[in-house]
Protein backbone atom coordinates (compact mmCIF):
# COMPACT_ATOMS: atom_id res chain seq x y z
CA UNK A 1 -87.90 25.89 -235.63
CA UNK A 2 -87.10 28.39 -232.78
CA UNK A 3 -83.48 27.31 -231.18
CA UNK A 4 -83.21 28.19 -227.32
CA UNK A 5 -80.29 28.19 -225.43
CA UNK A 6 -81.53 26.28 -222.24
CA UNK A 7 -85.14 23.68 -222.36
CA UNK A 8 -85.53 23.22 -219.00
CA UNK A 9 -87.38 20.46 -217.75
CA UNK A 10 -89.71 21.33 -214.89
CA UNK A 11 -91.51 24.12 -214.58
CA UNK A 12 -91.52 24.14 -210.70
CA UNK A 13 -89.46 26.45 -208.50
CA UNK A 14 -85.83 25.26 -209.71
CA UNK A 15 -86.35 25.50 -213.37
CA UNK A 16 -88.75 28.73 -212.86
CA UNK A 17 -85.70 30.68 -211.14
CA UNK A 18 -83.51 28.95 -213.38
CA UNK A 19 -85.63 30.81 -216.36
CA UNK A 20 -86.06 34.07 -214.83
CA UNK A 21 -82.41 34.38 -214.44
CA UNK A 22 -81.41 33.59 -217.82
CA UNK A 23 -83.84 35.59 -219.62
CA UNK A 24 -82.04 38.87 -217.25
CA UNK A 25 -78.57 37.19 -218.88
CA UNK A 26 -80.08 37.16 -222.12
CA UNK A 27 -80.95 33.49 -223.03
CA UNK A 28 -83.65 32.50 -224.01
CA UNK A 29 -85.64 29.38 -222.59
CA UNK A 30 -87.89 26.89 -223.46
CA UNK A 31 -90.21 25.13 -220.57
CA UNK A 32 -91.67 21.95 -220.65
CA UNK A 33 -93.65 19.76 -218.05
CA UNK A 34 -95.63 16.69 -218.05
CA UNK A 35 -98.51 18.16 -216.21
CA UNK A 36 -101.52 20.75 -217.25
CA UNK A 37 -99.81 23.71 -215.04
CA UNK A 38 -96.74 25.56 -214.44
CA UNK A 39 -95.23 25.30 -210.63
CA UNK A 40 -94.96 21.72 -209.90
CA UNK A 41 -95.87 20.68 -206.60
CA UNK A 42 -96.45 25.02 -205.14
CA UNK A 43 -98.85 25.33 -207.64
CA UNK A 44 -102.48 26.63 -206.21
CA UNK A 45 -105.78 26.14 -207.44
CA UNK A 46 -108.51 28.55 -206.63
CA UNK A 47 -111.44 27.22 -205.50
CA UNK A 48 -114.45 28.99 -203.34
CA UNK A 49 -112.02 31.88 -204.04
CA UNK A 50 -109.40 29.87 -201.48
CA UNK A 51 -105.95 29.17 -202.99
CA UNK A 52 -105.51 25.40 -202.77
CA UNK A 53 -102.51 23.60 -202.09
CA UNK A 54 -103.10 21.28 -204.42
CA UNK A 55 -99.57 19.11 -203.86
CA UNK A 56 -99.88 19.40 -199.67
CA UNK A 57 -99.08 22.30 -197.33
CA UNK A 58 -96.21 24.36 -198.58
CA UNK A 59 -95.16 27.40 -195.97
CA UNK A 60 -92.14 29.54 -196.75
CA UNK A 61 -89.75 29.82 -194.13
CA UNK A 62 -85.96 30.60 -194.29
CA UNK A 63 -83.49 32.46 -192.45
CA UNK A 64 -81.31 33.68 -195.60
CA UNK A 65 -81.80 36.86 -195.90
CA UNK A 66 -81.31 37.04 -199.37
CA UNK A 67 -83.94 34.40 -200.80
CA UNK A 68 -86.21 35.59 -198.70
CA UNK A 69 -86.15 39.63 -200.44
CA UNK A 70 -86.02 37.69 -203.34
CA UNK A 71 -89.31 35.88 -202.96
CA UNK A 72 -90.57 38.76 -201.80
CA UNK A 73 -89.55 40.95 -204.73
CA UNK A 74 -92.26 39.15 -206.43
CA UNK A 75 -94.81 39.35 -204.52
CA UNK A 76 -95.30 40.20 -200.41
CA UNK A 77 -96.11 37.86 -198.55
CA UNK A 78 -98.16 37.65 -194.94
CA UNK A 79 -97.12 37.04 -191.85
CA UNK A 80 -98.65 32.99 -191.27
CA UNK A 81 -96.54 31.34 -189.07
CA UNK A 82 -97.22 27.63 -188.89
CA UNK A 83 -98.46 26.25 -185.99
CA UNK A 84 -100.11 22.87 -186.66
CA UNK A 85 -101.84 20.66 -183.95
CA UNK A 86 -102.03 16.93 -183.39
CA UNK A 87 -105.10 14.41 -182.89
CA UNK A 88 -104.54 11.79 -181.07
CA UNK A 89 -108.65 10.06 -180.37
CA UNK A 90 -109.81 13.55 -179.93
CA UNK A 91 -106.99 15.13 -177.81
CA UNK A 92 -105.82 18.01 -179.27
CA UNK A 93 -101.86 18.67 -178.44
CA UNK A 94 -99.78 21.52 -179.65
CA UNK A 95 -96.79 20.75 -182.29
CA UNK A 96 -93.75 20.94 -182.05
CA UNK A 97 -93.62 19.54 -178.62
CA UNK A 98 -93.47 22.06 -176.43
CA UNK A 99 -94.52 23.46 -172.41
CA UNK A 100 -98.14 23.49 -174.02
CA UNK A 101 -97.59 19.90 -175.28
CA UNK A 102 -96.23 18.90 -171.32
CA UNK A 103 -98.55 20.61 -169.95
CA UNK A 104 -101.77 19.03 -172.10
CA UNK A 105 -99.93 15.36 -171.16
CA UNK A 106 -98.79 15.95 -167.72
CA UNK A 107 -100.14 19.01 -165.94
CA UNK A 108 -96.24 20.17 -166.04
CA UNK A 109 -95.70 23.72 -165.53
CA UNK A 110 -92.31 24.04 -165.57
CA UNK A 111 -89.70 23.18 -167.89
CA UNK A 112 -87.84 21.36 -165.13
CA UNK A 113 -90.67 19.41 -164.36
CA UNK A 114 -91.13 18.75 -167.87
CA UNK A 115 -87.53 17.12 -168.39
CA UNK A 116 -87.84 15.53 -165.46
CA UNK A 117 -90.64 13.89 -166.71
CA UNK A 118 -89.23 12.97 -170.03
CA UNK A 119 -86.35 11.58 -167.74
CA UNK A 120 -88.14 9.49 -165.91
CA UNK A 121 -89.66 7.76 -169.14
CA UNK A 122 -86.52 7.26 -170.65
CA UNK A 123 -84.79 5.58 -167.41
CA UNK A 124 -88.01 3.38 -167.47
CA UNK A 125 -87.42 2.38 -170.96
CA UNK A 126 -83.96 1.22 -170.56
CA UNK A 127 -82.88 2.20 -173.43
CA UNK A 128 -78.79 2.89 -174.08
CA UNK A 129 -78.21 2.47 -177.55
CA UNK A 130 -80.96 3.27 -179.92
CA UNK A 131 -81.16 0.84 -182.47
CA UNK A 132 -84.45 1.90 -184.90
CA UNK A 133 -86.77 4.36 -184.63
CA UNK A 134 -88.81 3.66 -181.78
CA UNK A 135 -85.95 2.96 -179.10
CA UNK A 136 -84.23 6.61 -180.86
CA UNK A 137 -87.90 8.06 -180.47
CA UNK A 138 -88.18 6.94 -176.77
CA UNK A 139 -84.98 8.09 -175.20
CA UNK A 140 -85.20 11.52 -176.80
CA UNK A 141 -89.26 12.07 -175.28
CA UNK A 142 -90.29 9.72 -173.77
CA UNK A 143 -93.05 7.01 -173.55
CA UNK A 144 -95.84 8.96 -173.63
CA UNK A 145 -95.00 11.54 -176.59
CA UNK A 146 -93.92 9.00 -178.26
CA UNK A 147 -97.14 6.56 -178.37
CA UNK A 148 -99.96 8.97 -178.99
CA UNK A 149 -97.70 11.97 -180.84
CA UNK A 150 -95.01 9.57 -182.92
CA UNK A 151 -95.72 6.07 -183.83
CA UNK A 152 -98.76 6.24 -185.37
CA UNK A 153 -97.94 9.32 -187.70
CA UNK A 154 -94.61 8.02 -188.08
CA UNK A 155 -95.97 4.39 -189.21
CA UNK A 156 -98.65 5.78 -191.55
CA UNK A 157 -96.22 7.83 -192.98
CA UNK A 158 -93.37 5.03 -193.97
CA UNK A 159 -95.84 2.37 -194.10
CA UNK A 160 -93.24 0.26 -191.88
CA UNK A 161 -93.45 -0.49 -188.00
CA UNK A 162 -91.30 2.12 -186.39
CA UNK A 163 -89.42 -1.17 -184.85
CA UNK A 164 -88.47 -1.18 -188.85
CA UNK A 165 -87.34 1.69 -189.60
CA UNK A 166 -84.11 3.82 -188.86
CA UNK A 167 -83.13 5.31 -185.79
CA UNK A 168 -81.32 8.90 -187.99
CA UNK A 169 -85.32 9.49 -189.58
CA UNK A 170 -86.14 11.20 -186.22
CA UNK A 171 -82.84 12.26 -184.74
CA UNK A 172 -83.68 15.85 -184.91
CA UNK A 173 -86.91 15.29 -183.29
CA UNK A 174 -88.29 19.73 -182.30
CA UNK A 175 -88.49 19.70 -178.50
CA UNK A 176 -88.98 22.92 -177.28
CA UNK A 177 -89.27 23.89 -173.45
CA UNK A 178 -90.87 27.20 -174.02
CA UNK A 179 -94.52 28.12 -174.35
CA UNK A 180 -93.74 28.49 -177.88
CA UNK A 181 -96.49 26.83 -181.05
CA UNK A 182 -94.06 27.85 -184.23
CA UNK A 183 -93.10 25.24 -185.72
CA UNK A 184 -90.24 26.71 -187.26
CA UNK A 185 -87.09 28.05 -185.78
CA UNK A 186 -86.15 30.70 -188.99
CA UNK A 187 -86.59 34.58 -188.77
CA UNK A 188 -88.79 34.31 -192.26
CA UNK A 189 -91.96 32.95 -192.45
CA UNK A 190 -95.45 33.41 -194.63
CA UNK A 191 -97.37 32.67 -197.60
CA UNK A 192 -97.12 34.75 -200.52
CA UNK A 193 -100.47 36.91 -200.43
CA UNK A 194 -102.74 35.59 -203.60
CA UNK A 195 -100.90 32.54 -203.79
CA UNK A 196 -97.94 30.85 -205.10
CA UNK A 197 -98.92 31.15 -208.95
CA UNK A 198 -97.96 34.69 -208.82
CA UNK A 199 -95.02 34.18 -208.22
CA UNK A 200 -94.06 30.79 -210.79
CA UNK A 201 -96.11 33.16 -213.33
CA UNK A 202 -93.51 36.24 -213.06
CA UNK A 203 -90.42 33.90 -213.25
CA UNK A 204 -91.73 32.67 -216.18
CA UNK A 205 -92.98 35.65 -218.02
CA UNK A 206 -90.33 35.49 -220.76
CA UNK A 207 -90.26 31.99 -221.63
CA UNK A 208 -91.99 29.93 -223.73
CA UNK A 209 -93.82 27.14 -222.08
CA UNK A 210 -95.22 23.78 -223.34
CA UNK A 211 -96.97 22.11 -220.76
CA UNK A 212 -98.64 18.39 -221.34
CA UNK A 213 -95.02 17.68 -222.23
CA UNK A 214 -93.34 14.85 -221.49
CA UNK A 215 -89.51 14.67 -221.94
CA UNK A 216 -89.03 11.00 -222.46
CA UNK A 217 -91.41 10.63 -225.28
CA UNK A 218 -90.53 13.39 -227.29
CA UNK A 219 -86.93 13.27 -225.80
CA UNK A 220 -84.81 13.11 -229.23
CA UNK A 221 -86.52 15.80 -230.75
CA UNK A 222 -86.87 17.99 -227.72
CA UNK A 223 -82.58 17.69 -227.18
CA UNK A 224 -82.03 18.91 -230.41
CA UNK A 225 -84.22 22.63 -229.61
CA UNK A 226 -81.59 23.98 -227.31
CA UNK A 227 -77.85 24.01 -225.95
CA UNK A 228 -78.30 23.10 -222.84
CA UNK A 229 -80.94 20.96 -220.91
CA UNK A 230 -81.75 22.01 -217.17
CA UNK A 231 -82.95 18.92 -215.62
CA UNK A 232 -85.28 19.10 -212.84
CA UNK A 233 -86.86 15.62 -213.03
CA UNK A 234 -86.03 12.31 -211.79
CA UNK A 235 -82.24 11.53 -212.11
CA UNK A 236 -82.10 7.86 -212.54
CA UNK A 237 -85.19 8.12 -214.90
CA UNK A 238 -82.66 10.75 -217.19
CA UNK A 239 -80.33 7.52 -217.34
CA UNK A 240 -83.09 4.95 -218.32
CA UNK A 241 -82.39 3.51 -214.90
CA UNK A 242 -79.30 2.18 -215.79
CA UNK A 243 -78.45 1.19 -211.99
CA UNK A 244 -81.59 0.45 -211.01
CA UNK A 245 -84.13 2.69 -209.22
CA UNK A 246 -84.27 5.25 -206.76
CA UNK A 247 -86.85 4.87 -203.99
CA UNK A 248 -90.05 7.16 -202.90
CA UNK A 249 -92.88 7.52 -200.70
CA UNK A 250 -96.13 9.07 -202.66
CA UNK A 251 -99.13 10.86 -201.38
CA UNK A 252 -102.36 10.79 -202.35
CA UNK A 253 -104.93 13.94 -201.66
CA UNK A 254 -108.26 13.95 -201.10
CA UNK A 255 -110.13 17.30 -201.72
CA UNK A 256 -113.42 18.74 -200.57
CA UNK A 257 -115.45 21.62 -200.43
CA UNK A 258 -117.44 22.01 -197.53
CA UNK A 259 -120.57 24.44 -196.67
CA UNK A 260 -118.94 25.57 -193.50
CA UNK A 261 -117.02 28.76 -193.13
CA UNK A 262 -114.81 26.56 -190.48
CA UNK A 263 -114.23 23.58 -190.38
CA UNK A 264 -111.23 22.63 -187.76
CA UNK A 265 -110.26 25.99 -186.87
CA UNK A 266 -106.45 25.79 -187.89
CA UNK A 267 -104.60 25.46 -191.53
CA UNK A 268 -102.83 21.90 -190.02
CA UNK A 269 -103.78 19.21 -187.88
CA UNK A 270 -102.34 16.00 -187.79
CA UNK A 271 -104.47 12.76 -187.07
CA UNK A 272 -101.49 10.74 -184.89
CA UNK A 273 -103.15 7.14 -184.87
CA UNK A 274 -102.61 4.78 -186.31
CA UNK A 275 -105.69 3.66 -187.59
CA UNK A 276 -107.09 6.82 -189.49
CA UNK A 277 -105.62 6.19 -192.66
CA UNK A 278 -104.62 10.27 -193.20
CA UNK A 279 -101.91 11.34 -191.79
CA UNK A 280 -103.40 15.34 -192.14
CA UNK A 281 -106.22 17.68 -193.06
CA UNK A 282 -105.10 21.08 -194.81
CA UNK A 283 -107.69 23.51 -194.51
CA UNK A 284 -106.16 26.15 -196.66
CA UNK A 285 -107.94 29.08 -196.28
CA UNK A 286 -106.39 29.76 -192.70
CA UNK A 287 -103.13 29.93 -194.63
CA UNK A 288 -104.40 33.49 -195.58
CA UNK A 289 -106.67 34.09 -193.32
CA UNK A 290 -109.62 33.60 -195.37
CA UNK A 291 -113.30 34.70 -194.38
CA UNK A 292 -114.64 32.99 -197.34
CA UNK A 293 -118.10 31.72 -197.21
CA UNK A 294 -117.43 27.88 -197.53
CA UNK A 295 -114.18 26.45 -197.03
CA UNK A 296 -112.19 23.48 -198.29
CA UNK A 297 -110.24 20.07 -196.77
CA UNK A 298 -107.12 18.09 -198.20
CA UNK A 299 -106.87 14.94 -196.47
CA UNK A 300 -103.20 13.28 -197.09
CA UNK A 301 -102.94 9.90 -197.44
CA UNK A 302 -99.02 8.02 -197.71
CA UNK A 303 -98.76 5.73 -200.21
CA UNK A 304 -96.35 3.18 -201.61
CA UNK A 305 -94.48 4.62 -204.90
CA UNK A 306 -94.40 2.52 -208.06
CA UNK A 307 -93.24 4.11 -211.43
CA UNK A 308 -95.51 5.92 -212.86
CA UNK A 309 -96.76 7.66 -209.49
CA UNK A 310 -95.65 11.00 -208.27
CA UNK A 311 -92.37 11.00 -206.05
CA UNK A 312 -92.51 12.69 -203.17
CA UNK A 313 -90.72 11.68 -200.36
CA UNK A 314 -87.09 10.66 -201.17
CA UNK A 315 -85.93 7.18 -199.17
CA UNK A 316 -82.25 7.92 -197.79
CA UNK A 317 -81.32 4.97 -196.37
CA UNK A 318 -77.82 3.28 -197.38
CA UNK A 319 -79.11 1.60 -200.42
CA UNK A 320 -80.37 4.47 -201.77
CA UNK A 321 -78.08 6.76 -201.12
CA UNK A 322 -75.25 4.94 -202.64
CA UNK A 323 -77.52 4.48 -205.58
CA UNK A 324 -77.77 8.61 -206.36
CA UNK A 325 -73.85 8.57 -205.61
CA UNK A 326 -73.93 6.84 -209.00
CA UNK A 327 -76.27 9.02 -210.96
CA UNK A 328 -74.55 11.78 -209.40
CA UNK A 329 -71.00 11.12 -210.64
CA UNK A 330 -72.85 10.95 -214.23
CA UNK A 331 -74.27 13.85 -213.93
CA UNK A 332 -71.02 15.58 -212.83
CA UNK A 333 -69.56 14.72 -216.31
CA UNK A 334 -72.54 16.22 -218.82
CA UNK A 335 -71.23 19.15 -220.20
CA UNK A 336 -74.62 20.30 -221.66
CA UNK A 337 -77.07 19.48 -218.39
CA UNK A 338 -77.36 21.02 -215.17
CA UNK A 339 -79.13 18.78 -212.73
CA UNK A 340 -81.09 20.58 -210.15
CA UNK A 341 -83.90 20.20 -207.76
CA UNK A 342 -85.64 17.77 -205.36
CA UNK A 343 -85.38 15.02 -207.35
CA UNK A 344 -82.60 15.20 -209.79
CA UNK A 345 -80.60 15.70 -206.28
CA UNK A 346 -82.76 13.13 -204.81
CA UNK A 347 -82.82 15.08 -201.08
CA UNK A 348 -85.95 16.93 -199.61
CA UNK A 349 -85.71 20.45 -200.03
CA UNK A 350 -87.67 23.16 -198.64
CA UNK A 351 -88.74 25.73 -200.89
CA UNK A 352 -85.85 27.90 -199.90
CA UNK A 353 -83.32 25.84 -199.99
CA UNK A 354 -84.50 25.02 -204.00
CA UNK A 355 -84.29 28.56 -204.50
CA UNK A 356 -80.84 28.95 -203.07
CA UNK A 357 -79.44 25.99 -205.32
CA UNK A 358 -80.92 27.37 -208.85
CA UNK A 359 -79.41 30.92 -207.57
CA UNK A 360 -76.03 28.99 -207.10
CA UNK A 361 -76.29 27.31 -210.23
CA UNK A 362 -77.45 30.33 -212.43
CA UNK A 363 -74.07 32.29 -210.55
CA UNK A 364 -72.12 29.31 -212.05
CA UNK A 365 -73.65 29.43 -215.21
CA UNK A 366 -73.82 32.96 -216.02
CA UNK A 367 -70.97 34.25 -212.84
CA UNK A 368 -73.47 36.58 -212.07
């Protein structure tokens, strides 16, 4: 029986830069996951010759420097910048909300007509103190932006009336009063060119991997094959739940291939009503500007999370949140297992900042 110094438990981005690192220390690793395929939810699946998404859109962006020559040091990557559209009954309007938004809605030109505008809606509202999502939504855009832009998205995404939910989920709401479609504010941007396998493959080159692996039924037997454990997985699931559970929203994706070599001219658009049960519709080969023959759809549809589904969406209200704080101060007294990753931190990450984290814990672990 072959000892390891680290089984890591995940083979998606935390635990694959997590292995690379250690195997340039040295150590050797052992990687497990519960599914049929290394890189969690970046993992691709080529199909038509089109790299599929096959766990929802994932763009890189970042403005550290650093993680972004190190993603690149695997692999280059193009120069996609996101710039995703809503549908609101057929009316196309550019996202974030921007001049080209104001000027789709109102005929604005300017972006002092614009605020003026937004101004105006706000005063009509009467709204001073924000007290859920909608009234929050309101004073920061508006009526208008708000009803055919927010509340449907917004309502298939939570499953909850917006009335319901939170005013701090859309407190940092992009407006932008610029002509200006990216969606994203950092100085790095793209997809990896052939996909994001490349990259999960490279990280993992010297490790052995067992996939179809789950930790919790083989979990006595797989603690004894290494040292240490890097945990990437659910946190309150490592401690059997012991305070109760942690909260999620799931998705579920719908995929087809379609005899069309375009089908809605853009890699996002998001259906904003309420009553189209999708929220979006990935069409991934515009993510690398594909010329492929055929081309093929994701449609996302929110779900409620049981156990046993796939966690996507962490829920950070109070209850929640005070919840982790428990798991947390556990796992701040294991000697032998390094927590790490969307949901042994229970916080959504962006690829980079997943990166960043296993970086800082491999420069604790190794002071490299």
């Amino acid at each position: 029986m072959i000892k390891y110094d680290y089984l890591i438990v995940g083979a998606g981005l935390f635990g694959s830069v997590f292995a690379y690192e250690a195997a340039k220390a040295g150590k050797k690793c052992l990687v497990i996951d519960k599914r049929n395929h290394i890189g969690g939810n970046i993992y691709c699946e080529n199909i038509e010759g089109i790299n599929v998404h096959k766990y929802g859109a994932h763009i890189f962006h970042t403005s550290n420097k650093k993680v972004w020559e190190y993603v690149n040091s695997f692999t280059e990557f193009n120069r996609y910048t996101n710039s995703p559209v809503a549908n609101y009954k057929g009316e196309i309007y550019n996202l974030p909300f921007n001049m080209n938004t104001f000027n789709k809605l109102w005929g604005v030109i300017t972006p002092e007509e614009a605020k003026d505008k937004i101004e105006q809606q706000r005063k009509e509202a009467g709204i001073t103190k924000p007290n859920n999502l909608e009234e929050q939504a309101i004073s920061l855009v508006g009526t208008d932006i708000y009803e055919k832009l927010i509340k449907g998205y917004t309502e298939k995404q939570w499953g909850r009336n917006a009335t319901e939910l939170p005013a701090f989920i859309i407190k940092r709401l992009p407006v932008r009063f610029t002509y200006d479609n990216n969606y994203f504010n950092d100085k790095y941007q793209g997809i990896p060119e052939g996909g994001y396998n490349i990259i999960i493959e490279k990280m993992l080159q010297a490790a052995d991997i067992k996939l179809n692996t789950d930790f919790f039924e083989n979990r006595e037997e797989l603690e004894t094959l290494a040292d240490k454990i890097v945990f990437t997985g659910m946190i309150d699931e490592f401690y059997n739940y012991r305070f109760g559970h942690l909260e999620y929203r799931s998705l579920r994706f719908e995929h087809e291939i379609l005899d069309t070599d375009n089908y809605q001219g853009n890699a996002v658009v998001n259906y904003t009503e309420r009553e189209i049960p999708f929220t979006r519709i990935i069409e991934h080969k515009h993510f690398e500007f594909g010329e492929q023959e055929k081309t093929v759809i994701t449609r996302e549809y929110p779900a409620e999370w049981k156990i046993g589904d796939e966690p996507y969406y962490p829920i950070n209200n109070d209850r929640n949140n005070e919840l982790f704080n428990k798991y947390r101060e556990l796992g701040e007294k294991e000697e032998k297992v390094i927590f790490g990753g969307r949901l042994a931190d229970y916080k959504y990450y962006d690829m980079h900042h997943v990166i960043y984290n296993a970086l800082e814990a491999v420069k604790k672990e190794f002071g490299n």
